[in-house]
Protein backbone atom coordinates (compact mmCIF):
# COMPACT_ATOMS: atom_id res chain seq x y z
CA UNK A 1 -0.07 -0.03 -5.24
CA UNK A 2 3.53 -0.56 -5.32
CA UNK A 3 5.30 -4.11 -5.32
CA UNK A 4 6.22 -6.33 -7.79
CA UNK A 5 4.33 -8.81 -9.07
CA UNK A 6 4.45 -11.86 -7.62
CA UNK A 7 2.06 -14.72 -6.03
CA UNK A 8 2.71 -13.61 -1.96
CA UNK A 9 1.84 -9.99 -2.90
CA UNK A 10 -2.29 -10.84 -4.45
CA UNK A 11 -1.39 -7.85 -6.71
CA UNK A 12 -4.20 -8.25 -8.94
CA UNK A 13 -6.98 -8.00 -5.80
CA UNK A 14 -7.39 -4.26 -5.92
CA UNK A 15 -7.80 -4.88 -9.60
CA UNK A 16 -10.63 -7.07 -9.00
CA UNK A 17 -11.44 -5.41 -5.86
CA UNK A 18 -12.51 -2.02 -8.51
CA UNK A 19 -14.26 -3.55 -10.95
CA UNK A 20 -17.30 -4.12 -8.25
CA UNK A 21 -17.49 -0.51 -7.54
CA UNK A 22 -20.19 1.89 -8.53
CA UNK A 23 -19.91 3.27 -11.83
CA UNK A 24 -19.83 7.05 -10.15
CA UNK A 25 -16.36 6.32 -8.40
CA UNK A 26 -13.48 8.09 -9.36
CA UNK A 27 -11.30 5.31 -7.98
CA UNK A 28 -8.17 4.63 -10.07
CA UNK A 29 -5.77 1.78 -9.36
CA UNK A 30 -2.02 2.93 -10.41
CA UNK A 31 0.21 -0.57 -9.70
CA UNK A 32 3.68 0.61 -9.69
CA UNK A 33 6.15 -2.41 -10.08
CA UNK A 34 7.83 -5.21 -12.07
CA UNK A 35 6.42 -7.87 -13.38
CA UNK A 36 8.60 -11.46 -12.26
CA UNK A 37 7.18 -13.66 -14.75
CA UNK A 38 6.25 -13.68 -17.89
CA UNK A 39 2.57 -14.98 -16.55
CA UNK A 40 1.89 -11.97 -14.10
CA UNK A 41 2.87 -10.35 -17.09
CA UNK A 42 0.58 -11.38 -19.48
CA UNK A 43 -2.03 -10.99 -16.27
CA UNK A 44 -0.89 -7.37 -15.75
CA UNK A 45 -1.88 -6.56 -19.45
CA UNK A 46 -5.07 -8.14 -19.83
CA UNK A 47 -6.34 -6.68 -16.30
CA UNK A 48 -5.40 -2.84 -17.87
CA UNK A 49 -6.86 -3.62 -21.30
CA UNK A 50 -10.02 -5.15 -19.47
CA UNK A 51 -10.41 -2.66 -16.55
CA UNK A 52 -10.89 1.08 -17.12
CA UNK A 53 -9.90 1.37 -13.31
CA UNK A 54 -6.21 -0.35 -13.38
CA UNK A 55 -3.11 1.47 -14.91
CA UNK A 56 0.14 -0.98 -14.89
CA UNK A 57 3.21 1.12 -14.72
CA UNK A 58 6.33 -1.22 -14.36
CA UNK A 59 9.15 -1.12 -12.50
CA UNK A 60 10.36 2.69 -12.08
CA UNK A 61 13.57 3.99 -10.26
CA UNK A 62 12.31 4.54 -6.94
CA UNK A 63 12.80 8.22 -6.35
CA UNK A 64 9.80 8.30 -9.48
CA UNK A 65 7.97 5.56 -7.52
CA UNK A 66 7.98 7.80 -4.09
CA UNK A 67 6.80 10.80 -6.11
CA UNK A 68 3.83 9.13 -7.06
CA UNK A 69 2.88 7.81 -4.12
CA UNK A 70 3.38 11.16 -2.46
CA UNK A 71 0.72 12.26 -5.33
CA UNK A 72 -1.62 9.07 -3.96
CA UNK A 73 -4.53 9.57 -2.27
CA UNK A 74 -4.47 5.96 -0.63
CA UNK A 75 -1.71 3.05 -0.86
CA UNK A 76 -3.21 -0.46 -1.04
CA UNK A 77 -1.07 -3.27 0.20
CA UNK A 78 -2.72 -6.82 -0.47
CA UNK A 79 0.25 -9.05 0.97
CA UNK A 80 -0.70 -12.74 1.78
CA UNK A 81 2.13 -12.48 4.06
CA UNK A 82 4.79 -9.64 4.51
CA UNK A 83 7.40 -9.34 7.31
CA UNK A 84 6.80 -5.09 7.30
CA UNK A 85 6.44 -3.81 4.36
CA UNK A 86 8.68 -0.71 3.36
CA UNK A 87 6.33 0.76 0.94
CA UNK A 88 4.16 1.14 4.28
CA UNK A 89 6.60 3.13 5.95
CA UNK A 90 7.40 5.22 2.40
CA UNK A 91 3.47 5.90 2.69
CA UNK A 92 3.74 7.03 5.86
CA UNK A 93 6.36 9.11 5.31
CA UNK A 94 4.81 10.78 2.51
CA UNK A 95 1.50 11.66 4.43
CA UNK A 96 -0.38 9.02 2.29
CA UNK A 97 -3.06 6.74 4.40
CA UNK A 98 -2.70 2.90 3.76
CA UNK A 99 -5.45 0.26 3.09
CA UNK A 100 -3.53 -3.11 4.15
CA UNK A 101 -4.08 -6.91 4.36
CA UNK A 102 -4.21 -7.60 7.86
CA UNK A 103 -1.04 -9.46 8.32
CA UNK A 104 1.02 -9.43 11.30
CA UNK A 105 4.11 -7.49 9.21
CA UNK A 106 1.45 -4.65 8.73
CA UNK A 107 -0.25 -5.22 12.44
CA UNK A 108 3.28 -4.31 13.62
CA UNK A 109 4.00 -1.12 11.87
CA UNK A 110 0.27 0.34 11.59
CA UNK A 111 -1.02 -1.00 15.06
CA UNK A 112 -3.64 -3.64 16.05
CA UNK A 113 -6.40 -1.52 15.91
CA UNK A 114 -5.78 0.59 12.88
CA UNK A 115 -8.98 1.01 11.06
CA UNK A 116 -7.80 0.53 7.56
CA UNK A 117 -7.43 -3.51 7.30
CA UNK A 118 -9.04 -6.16 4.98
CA UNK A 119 -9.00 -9.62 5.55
CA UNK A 120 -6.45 -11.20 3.62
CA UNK A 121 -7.84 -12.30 -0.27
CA UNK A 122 -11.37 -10.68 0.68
CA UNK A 123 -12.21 -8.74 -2.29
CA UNK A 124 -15.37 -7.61 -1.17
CA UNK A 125 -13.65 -6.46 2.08
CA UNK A 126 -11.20 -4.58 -0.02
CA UNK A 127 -14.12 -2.86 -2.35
CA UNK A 128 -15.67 -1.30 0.58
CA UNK A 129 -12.17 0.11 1.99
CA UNK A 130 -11.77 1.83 -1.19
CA UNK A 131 -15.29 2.73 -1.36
CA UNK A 132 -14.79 4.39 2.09
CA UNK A 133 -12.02 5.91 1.31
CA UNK A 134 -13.18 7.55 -1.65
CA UNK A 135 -16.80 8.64 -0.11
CA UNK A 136 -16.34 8.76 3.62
CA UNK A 137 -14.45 11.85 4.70
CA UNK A 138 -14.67 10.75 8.26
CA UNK A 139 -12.87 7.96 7.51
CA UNK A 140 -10.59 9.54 5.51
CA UNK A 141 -9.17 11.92 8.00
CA UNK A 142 -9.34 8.56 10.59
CA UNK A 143 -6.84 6.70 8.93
CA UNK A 144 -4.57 9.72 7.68
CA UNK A 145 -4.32 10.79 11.46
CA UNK A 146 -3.40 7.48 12.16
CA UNK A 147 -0.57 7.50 9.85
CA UNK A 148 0.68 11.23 10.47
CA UNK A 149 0.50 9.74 14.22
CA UNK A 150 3.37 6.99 13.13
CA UNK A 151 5.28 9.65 10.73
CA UNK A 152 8.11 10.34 13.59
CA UNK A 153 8.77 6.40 13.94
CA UNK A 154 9.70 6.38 10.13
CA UNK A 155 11.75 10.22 10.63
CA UNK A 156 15.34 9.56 9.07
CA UNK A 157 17.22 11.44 11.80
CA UNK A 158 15.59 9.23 14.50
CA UNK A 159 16.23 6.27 12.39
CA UNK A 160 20.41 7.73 12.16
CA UNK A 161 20.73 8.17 15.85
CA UNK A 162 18.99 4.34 16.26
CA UNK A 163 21.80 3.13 14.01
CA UNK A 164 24.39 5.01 16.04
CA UNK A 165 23.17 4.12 19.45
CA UNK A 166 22.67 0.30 18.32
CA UNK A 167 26.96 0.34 17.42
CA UNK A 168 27.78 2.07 20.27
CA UNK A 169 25.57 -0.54 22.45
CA UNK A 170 27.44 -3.21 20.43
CA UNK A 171 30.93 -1.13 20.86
CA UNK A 172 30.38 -1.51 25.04
């Protein structure tokens, strides 16, 4: 996960979302982000002293942010509301499949029908996505074609000449 943490984000749901799963799963929840209060905070902490599964980081520079995600097997976005997240494009970008909230800022980057969506705040929802993703090679390889699919839309060449044909459009 990477966001800071704040209310609109959930970030504590994969937290919660890992301590249902079997006691065989490798699954390990790296949250990469700062904390903006002293109460998510104080949240963070307990959750990692309390759950052998969740690893608070803090805020990073983000060129040590994107190397860990690149390192990711999965990037879980539990936004309540997001108008397109970047990290989803970053994850894209670096090859990594996402597990996202359905929200309409994800719907419009990943696609209506992309398999890996949760219902917003549905932990149990979430615990099998990660569950799936861990034990399901299928699925796996679904939703990282799906995102290897969307890699040239997030290409920073094609995203230069978009900027150079928007001024010259605005030029004319």
């Amino acid at each position: 996960m990477i966001g800071h943490l704040r209310p609109v984000k959930d970030p504590f749901r994969t937290a919660i979302a890992s301590r249902s799963l079997r006691a065989h799963s490798r699954v390990q929840v790296v949250h990469i982000g700062g904390a903006l209060s002293e109460e998510m905070e104080i949240t963070a902490r307990a959750e990692e002293a309390s759950n052998p599964r969740y690893r608070w980081v803090g805020e990073i520079p983000r060129w040590k942010a994107l190397r860990r995600l690149a390192r990711c097997r999965a990037l879980v976005l539990t936004s309540q509301m997001e108008g397109g997240a970047n990290v989803v494009g970053e994850a894209i970008a670096c090859s990594v499949p996402v597990i996202s909230s359905q929200i309409s800022g994800s719907i419009g980057l990943l696609g209506e029908d992309y398999p890996g969506y949760f219902p917003v705040g549905d932990t149990y929802a979430l615990a099998k996505l990660l569950e799936r993703i861990e034990t399901d090679p299928a699925f796996y390889n679904t939703v990282k074609a799906w995102c290897e699919r969307l890699k040239p839309l997030v290409d920073p060449a094609r995203e230069r000449l978009s900027w150079v044909d928007l001024l010259h459009e605005l030029q004319n």
